[in-house]
N, C-alpha and C. Protein backbone atom coordinates (compact mmCIF):
# COMPACT_ATOMS: atom_id res chain seq x y z
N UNK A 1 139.38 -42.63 139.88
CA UNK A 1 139.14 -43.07 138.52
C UNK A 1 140.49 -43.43 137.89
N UNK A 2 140.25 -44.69 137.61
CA UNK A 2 141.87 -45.32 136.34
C UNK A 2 142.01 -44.29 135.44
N UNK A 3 143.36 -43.67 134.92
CA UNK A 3 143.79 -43.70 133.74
C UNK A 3 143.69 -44.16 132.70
N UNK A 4 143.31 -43.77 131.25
CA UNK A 4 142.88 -45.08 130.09
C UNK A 4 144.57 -44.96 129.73
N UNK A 5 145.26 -46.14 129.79
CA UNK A 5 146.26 -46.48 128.44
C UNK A 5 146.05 -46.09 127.38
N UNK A 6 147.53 -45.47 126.74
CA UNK A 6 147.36 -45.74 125.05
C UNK A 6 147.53 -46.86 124.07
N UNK A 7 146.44 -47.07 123.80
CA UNK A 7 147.05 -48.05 122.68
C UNK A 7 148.38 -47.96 121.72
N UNK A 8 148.86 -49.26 121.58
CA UNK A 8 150.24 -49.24 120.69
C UNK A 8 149.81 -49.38 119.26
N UNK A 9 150.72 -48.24 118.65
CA UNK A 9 149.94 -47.97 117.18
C UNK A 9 150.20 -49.26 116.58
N UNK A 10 149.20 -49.50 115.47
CA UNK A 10 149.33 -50.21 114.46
C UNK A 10 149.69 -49.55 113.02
N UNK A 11 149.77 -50.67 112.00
CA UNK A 11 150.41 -49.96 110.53
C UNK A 11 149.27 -49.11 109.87
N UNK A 12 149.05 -48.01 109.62
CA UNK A 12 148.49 -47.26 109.03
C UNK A 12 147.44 -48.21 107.85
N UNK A 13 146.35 -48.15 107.94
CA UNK A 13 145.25 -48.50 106.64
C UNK A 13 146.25 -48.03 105.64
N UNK A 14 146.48 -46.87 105.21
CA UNK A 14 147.34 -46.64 103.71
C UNK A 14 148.40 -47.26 103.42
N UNK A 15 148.86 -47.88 104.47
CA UNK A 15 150.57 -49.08 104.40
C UNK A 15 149.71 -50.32 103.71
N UNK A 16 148.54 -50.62 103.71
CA UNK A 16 147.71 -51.66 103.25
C UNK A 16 147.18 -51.56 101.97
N UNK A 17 146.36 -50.24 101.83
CA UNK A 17 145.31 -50.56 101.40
C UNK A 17 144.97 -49.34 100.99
N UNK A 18 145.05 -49.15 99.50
CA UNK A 18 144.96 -47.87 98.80
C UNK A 18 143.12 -47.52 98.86
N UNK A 19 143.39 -45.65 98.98
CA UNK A 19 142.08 -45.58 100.06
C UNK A 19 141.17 -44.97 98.23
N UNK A 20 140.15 -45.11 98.30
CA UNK A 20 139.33 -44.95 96.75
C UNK A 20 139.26 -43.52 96.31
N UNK A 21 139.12 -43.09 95.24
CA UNK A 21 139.06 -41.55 94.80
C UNK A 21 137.39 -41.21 95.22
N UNK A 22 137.42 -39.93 95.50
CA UNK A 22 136.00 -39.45 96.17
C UNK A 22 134.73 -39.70 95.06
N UNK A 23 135.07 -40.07 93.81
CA UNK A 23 134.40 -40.43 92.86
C UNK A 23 133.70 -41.90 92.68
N UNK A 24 134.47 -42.97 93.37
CA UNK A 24 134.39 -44.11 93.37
C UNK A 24 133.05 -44.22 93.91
N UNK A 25 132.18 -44.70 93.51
CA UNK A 25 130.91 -45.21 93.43
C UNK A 25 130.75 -46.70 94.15
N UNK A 26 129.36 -46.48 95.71
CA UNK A 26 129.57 -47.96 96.29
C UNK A 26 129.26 -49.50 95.38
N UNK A 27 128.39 -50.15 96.26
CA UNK A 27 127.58 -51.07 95.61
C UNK A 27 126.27 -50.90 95.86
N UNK A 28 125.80 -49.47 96.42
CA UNK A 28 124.04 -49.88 96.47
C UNK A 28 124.66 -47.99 95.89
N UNK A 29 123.21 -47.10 95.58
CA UNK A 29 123.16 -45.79 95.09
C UNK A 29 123.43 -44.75 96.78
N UNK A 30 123.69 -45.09 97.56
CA UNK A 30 123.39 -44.77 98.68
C UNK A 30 124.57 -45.17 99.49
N UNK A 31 125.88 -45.40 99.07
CA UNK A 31 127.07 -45.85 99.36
C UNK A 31 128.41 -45.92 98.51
N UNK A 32 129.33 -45.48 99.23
CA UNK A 32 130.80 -45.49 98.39
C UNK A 32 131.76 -46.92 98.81
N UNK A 33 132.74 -46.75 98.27
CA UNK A 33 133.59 -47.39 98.79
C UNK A 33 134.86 -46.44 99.35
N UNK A 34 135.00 -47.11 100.60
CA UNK A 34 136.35 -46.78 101.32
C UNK A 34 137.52 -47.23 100.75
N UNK A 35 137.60 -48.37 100.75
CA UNK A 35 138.93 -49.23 99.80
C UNK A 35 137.96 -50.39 99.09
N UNK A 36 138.16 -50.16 98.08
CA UNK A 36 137.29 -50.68 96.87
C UNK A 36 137.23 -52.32 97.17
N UNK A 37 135.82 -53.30 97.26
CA UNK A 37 135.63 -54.30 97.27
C UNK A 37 136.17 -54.49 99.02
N UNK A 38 136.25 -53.76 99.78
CA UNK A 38 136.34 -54.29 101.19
C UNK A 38 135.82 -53.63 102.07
N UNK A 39 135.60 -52.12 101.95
CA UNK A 39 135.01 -51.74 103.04
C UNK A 39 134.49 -50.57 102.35
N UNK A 40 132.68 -50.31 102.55
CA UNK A 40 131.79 -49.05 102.17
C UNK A 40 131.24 -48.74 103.23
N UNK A 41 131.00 -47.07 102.63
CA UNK A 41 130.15 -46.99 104.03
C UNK A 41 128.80 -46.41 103.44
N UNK A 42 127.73 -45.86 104.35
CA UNK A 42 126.95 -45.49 103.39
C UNK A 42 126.06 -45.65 104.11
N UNK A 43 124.67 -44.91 103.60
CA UNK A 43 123.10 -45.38 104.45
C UNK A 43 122.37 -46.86 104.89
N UNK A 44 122.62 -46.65 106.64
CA UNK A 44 121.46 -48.09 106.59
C UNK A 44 121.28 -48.88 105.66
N UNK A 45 121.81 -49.95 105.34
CA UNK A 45 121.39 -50.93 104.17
C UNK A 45 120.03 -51.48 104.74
N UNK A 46 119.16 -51.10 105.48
CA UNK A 46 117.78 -52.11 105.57
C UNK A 46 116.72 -50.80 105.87
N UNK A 47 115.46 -51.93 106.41
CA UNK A 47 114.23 -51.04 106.48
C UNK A 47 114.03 -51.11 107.95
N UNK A 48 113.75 -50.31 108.48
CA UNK A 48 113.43 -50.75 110.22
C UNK A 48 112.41 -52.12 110.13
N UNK A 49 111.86 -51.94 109.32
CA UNK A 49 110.35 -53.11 109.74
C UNK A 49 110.82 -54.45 109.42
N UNK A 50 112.10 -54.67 108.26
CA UNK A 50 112.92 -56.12 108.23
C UNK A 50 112.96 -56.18 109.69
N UNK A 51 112.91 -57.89 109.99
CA UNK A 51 112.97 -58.22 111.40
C UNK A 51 114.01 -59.67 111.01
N UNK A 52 114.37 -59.94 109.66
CA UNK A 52 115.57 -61.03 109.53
C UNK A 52 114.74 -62.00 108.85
N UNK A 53 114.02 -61.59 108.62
CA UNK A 53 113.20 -62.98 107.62
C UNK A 53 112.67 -62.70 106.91
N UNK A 54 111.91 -63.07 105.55
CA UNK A 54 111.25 -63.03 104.66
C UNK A 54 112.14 -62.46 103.21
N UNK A 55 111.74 -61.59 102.84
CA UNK A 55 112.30 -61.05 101.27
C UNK A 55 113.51 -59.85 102.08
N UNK A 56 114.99 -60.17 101.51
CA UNK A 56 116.11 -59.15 102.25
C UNK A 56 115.58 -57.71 101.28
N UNK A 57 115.65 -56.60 102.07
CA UNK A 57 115.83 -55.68 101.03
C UNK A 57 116.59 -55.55 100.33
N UNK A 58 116.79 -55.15 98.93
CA UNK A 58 117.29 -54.73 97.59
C UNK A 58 118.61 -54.51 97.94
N UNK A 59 118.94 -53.35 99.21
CA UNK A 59 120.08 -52.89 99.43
C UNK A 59 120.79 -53.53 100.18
N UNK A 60 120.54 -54.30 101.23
CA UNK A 60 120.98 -55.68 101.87
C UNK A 60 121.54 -56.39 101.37
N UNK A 61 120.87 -56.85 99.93
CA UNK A 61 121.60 -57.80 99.29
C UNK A 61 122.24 -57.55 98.34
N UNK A 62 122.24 -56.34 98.05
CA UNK A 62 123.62 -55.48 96.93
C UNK A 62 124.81 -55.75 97.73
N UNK A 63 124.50 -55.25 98.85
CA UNK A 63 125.76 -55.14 99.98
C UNK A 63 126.70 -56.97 99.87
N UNK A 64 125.40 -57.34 100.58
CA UNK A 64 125.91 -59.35 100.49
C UNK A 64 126.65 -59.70 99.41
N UNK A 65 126.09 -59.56 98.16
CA UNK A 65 126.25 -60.24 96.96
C UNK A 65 127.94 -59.76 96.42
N UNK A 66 128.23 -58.58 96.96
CA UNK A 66 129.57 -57.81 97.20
C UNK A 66 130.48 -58.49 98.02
N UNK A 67 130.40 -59.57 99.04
CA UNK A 67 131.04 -60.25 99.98
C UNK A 67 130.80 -59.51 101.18
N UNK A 68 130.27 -58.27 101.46
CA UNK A 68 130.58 -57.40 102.99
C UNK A 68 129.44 -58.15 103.58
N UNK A 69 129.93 -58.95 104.51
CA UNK A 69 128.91 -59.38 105.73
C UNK A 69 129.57 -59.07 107.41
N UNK A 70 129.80 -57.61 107.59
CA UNK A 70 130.31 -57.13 108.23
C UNK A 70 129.46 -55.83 108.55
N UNK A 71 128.74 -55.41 109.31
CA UNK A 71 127.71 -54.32 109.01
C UNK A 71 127.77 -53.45 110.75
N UNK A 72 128.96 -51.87 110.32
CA UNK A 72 128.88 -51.30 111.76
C UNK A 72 127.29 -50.33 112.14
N UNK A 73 126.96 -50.12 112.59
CA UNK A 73 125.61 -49.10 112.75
C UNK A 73 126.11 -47.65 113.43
N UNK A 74 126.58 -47.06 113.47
CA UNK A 74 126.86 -45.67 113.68
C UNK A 74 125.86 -44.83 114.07
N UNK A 75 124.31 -45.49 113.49
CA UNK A 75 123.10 -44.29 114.04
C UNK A 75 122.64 -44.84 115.50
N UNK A 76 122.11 -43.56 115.91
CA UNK A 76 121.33 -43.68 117.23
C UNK A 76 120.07 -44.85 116.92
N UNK A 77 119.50 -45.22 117.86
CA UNK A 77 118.31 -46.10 117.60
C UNK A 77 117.34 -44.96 117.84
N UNK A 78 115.98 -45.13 116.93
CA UNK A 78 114.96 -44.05 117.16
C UNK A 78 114.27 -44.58 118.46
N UNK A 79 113.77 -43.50 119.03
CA UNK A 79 113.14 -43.58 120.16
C UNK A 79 111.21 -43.73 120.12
């Protein structure tokens, strides 16, 4: 089995990008902001049963209307 390499560090997020007070409030009720206006994190913005078409949910498009069209998923998929 290979060895993994280390990656060569990069500049720290805080050399960038001042990180939000734990108070800071996202853009949907169900989300904060990490660094304000660029990156939140927060519950699933959708419904399982959205399939990409018809009416976006509420929280989908709080998210959009914010500019974040960048969306990581962190949960397991249900089985």
């Amino acid at each position: 089995m290979r060895g993994v390499e280390a990656c060569g560090t990069v500049d720290p997020v805080r050399d960038r990008f001042q990180l939000c007070a734990e108070d800071i409030y996202g853009p949907t009720d169900r989300s904060y902001w990490v660094v304000k206006g660029r990156f939140a994190a927060g519950a699933y913005p959708s419904k399982p049963e959205y399939g990409g078409s018809g009416q976006i949910p509420k929280s989908l498009e709080l998210l959009l209307d914010t500019g974040i069209d960048m969306f990581i998923n962190l949960t397991q998929d249900y089985l």
